[in-house]
N, C-alpha and C. Protein backbone atom coordinates (compact mmCIF):
# COMPACT_ATOMS: atom_id res chain seq x y z
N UNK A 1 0.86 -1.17 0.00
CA UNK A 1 0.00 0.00 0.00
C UNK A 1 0.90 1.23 0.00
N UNK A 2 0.56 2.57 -1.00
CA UNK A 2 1.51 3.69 -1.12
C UNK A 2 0.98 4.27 0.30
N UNK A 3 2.02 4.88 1.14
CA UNK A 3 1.77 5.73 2.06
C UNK A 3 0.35 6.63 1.95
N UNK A 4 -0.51 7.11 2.34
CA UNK A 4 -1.11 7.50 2.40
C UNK A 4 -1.64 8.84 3.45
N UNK A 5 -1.34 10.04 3.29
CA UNK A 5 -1.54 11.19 4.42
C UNK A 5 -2.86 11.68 5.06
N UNK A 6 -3.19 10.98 6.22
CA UNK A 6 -5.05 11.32 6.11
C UNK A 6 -4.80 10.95 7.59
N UNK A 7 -5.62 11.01 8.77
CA UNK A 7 -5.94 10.31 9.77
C UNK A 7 -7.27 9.81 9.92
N UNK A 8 -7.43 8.40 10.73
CA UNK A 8 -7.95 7.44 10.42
C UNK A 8 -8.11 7.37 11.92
N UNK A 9 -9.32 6.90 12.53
CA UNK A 9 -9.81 6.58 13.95
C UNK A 9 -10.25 4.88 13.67
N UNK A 10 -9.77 4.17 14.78
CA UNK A 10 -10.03 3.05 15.07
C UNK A 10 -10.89 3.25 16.71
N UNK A 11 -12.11 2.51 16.16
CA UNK A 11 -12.83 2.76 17.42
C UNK A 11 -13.53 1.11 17.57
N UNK A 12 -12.86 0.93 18.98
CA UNK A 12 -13.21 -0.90 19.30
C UNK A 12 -13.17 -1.08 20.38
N UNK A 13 -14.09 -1.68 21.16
CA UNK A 13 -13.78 -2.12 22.46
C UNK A 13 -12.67 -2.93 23.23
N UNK A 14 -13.07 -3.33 21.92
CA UNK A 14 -11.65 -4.74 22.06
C UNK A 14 -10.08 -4.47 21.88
N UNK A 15 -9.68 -4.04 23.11
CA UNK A 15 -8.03 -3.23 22.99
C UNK A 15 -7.09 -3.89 22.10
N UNK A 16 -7.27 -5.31 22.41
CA UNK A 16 -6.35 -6.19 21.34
C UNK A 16 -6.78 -5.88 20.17
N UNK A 17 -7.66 -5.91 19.63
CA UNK A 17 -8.39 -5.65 18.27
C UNK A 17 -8.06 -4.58 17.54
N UNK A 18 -8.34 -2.85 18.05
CA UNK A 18 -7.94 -1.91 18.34
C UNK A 18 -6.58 -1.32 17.85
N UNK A 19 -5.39 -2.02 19.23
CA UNK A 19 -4.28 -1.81 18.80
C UNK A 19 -3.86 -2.59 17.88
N UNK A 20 -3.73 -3.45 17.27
CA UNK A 20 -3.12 -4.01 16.28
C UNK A 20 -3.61 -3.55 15.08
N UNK A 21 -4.83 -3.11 14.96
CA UNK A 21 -5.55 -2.73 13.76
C UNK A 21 -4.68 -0.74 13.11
N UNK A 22 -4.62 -0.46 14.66
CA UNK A 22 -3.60 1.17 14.64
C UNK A 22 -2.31 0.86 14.27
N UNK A 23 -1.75 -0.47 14.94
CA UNK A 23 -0.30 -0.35 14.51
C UNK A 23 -0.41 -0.44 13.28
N UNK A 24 -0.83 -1.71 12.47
CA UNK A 24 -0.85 -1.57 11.26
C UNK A 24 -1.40 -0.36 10.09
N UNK A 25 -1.74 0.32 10.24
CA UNK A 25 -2.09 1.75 9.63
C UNK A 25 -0.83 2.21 10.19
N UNK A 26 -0.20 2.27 10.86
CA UNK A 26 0.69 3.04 11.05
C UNK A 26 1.67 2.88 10.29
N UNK A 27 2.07 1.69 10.36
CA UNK A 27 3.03 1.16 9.30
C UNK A 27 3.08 1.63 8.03
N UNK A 28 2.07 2.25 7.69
CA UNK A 28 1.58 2.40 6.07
C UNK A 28 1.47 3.58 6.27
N UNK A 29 1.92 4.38 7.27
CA UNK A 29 2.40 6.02 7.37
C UNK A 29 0.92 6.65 7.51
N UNK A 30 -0.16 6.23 8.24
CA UNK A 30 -1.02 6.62 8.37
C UNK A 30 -1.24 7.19 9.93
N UNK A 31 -1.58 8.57 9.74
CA UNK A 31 -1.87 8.91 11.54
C UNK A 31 -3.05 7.99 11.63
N UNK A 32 -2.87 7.17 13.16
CA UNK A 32 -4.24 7.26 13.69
C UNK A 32 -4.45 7.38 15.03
N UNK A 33 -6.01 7.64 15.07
CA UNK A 33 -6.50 7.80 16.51
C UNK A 33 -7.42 6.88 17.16
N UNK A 34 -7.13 6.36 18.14
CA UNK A 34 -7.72 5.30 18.54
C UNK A 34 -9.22 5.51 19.90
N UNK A 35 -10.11 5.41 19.55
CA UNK A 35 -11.39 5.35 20.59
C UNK A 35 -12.27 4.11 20.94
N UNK A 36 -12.19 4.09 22.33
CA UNK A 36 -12.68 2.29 22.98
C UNK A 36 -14.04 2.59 22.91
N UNK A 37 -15.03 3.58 22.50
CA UNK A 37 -16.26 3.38 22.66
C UNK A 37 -16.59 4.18 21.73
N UNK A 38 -18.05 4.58 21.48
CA UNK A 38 -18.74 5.23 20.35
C UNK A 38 -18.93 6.71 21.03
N UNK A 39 -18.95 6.89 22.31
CA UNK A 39 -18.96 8.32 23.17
C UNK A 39 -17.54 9.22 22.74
N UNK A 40 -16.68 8.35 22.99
CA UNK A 40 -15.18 8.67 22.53
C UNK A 40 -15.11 8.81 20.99
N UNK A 41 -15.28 8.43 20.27
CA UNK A 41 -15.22 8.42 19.07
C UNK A 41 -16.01 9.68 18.06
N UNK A 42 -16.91 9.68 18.78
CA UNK A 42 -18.26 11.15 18.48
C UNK A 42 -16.78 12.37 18.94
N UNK A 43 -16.55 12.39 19.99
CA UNK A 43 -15.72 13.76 20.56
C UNK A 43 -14.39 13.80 19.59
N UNK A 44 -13.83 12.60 19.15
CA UNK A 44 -13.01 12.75 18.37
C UNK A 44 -13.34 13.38 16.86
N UNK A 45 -14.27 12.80 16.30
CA UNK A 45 -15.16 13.57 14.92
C UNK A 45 -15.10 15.04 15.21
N UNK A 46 -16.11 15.44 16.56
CA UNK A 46 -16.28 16.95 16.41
C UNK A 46 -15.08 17.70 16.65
N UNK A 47 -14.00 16.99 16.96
CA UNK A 47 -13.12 17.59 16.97
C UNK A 47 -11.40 17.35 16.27
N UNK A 48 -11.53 16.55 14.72
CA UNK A 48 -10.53 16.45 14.40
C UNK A 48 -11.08 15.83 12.61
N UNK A 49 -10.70 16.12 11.61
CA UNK A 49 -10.71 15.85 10.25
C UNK A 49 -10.42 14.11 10.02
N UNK A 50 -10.86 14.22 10.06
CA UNK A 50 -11.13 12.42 9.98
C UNK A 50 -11.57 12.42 8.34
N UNK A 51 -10.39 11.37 7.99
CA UNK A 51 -10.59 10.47 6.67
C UNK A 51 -10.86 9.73 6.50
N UNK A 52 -11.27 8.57 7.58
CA UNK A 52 -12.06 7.25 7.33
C UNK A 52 -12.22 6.96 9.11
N UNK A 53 -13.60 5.96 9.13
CA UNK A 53 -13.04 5.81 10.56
C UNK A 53 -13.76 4.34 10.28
N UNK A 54 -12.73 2.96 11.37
CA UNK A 54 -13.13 2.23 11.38
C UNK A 54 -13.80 1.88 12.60
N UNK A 55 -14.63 1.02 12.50
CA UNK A 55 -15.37 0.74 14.01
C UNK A 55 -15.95 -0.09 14.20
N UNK A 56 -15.96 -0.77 14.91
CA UNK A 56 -16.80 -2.43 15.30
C UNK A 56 -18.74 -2.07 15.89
N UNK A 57 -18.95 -2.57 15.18
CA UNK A 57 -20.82 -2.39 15.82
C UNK A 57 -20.87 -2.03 16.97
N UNK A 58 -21.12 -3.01 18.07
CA UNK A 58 -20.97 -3.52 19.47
C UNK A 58 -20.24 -2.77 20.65
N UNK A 59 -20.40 -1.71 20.67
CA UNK A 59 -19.47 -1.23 21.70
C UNK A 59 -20.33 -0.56 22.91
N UNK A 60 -19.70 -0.20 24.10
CA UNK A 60 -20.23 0.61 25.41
C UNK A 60 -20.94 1.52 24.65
N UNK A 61 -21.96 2.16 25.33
CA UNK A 61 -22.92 3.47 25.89
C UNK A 61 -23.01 3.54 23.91
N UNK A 62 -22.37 4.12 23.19
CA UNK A 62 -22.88 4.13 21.88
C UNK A 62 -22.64 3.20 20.45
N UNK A 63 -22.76 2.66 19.98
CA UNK A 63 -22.63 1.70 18.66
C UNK A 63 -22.06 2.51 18.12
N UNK A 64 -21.61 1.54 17.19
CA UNK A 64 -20.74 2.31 15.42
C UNK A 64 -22.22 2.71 14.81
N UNK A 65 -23.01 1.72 15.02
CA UNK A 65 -24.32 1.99 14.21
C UNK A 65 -25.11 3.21 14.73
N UNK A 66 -24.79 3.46 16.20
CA UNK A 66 -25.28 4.63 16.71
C UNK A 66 -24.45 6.12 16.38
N UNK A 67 -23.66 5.99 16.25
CA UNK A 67 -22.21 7.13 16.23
C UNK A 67 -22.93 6.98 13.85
N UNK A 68 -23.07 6.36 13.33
CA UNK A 68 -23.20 6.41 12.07
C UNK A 68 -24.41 7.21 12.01
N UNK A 69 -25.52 6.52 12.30
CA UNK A 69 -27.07 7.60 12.51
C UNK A 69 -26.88 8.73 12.59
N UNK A 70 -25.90 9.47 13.77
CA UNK A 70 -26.02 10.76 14.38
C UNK A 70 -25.06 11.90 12.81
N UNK A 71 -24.06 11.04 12.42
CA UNK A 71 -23.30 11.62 11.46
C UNK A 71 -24.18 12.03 10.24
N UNK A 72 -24.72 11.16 10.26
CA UNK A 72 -25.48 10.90 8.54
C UNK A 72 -26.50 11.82 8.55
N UNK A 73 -27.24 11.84 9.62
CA UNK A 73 -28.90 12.99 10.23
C UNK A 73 -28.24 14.46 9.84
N UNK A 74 -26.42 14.68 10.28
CA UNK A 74 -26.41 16.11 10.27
C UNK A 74 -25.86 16.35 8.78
N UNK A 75 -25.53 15.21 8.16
CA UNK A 75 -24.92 15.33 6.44
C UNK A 75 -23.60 14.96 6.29
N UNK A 76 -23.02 14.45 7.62
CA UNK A 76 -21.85 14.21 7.59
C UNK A 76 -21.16 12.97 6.91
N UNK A 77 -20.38 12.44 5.80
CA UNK A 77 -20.77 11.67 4.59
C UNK A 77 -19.32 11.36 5.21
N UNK A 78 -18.23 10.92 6.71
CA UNK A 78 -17.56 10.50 6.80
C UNK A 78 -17.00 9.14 6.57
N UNK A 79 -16.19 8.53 5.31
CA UNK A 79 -16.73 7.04 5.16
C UNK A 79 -16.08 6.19 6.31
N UNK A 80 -17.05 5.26 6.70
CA UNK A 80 -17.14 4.47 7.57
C UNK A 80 -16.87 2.41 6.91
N UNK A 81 -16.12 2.43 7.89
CA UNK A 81 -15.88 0.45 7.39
C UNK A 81 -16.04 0.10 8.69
N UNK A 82 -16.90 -1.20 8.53
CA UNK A 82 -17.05 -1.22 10.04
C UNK A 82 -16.87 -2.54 10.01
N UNK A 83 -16.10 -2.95 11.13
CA UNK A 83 -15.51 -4.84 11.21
C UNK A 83 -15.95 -5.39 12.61
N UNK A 84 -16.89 -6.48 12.12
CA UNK A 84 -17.72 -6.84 13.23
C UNK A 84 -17.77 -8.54 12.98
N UNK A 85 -18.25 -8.42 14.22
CA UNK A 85 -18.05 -10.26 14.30
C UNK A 85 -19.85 -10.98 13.92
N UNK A 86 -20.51 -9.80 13.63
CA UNK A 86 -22.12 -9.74 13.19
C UNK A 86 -22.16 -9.11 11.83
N UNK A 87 -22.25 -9.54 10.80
CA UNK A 87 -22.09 -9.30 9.26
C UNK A 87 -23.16 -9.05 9.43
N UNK A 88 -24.37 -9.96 9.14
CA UNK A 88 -25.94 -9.77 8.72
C UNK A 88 -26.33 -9.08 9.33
N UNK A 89 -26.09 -8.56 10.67
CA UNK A 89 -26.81 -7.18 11.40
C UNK A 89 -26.37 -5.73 10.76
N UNK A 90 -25.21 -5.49 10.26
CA UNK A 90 -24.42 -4.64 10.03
C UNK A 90 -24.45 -4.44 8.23
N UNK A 91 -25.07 -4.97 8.12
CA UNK A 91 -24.76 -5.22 6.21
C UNK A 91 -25.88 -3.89 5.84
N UNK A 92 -27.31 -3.99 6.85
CA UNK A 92 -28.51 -2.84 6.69
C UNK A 92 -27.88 -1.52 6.42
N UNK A 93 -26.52 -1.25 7.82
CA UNK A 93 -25.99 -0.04 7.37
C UNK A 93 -25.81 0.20 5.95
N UNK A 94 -24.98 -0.40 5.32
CA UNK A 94 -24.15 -0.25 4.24
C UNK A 94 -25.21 0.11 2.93
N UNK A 95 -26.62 -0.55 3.28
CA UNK A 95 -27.67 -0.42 1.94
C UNK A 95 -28.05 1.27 2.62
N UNK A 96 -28.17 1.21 3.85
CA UNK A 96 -29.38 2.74 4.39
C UNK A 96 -28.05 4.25 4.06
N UNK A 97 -26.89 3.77 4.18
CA UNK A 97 -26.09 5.10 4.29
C UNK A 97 -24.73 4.90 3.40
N UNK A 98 -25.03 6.08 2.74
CA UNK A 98 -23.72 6.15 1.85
C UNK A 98 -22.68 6.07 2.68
N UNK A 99 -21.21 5.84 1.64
CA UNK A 99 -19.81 5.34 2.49
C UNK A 99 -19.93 4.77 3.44
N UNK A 100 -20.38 3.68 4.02
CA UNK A 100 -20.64 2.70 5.15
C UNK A 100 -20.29 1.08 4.33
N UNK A 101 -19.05 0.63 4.57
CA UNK A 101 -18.71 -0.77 4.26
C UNK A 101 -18.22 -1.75 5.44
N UNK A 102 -18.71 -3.00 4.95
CA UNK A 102 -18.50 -4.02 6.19
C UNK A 102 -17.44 -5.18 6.01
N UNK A 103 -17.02 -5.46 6.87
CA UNK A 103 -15.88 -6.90 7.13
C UNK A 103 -16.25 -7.44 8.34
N UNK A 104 -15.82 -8.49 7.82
CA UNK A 104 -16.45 -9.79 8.75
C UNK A 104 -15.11 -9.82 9.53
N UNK A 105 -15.14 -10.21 11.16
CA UNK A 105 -13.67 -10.50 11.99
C UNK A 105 -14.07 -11.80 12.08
N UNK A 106 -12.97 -13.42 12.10
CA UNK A 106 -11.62 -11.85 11.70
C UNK A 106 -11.23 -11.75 10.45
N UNK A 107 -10.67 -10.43 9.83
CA UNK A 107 -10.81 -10.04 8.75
C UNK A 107 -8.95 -9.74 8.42
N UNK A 108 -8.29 -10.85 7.11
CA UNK A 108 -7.68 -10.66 7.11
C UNK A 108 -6.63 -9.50 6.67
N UNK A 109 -5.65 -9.18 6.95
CA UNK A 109 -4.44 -7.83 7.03
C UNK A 109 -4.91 -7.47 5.72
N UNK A 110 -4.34 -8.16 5.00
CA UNK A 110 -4.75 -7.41 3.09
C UNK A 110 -5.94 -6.98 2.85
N UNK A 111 -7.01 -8.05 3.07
CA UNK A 111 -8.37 -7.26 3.00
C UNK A 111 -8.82 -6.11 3.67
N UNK A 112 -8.73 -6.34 4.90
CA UNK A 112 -8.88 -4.66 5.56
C UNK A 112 -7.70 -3.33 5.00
N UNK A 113 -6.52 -3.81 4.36
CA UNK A 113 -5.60 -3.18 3.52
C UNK A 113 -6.44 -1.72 2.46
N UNK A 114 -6.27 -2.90 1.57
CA UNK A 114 -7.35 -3.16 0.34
C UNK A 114 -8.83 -2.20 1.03
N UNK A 115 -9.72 -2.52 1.64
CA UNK A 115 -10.79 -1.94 2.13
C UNK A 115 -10.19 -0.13 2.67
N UNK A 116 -9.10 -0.42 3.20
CA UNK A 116 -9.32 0.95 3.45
C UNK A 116 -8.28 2.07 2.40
N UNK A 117 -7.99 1.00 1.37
CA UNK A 117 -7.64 1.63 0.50
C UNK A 117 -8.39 2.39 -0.50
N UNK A 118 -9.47 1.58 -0.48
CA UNK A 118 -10.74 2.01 -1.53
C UNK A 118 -11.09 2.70 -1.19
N UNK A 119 -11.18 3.26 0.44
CA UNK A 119 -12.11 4.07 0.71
C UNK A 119 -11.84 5.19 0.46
N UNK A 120 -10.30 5.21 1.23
CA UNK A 120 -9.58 6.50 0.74
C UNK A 120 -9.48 7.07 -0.54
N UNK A 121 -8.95 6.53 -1.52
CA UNK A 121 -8.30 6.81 -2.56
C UNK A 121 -9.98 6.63 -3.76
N UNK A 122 -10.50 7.68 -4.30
CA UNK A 122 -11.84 7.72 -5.18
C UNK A 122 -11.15 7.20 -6.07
């Protein structure tokens, strides 16, 4: 993957999940920012240019699916990939809201590569 200059939020409950998913973006010269819940992740949006954000469904006090609703209501067209261990719950997003794509965990290095290559790069 060519380096790529953008920052990228990983938002997961799952710290193991999480950090390994940041290191690797990092590697590929990508800032990122990392948030354990969907509360955290909202404060990071209103407050930082975000180029993609990834995020697992399932998390404390707000969802990816909840943190996606609130974006989309105000026009905010931030693209979203979201990697969950629940495909068929999560797939609705992807038909109801533009830039919203899904991966199944666990989801291997290249494919999530690849996925967030597309997203970035039109």
């Amino acid at each position: 993957m060519n380096e790529i200059s953008c920052t990228i939020v990983v938002a997961d409950d799952d710290h193991g999940f999480r950090t390994a998913v940041a290191e690797i973006l990092r590697e590929q010269g990508i800032d990122v920012i990392e948030a354990a819940d969907g509360t955290m992740l909202v404060g990071i949006l209103r407050r930082a240019k975000i180029a993609l954000v990834i995020t697992d469904l399932a998390m404390p006090r707000l969802s990816g699916g909840d943190v996606i609703g609130m974006l989309r209501s105000t026009g905010d067209m931030t693209p979203f990939l979201v990697v969950t261990g629940m495909p068929d719950q999560v797939r609705d997003y992807a038909h109801r809201w533009e830039h919203v794509s899904v991966l199944e965990k666990p989801v291997p290095i290249d494919t999530l590569l690849d996925a967030v290559r597309d997203a970035l790069v039109p």
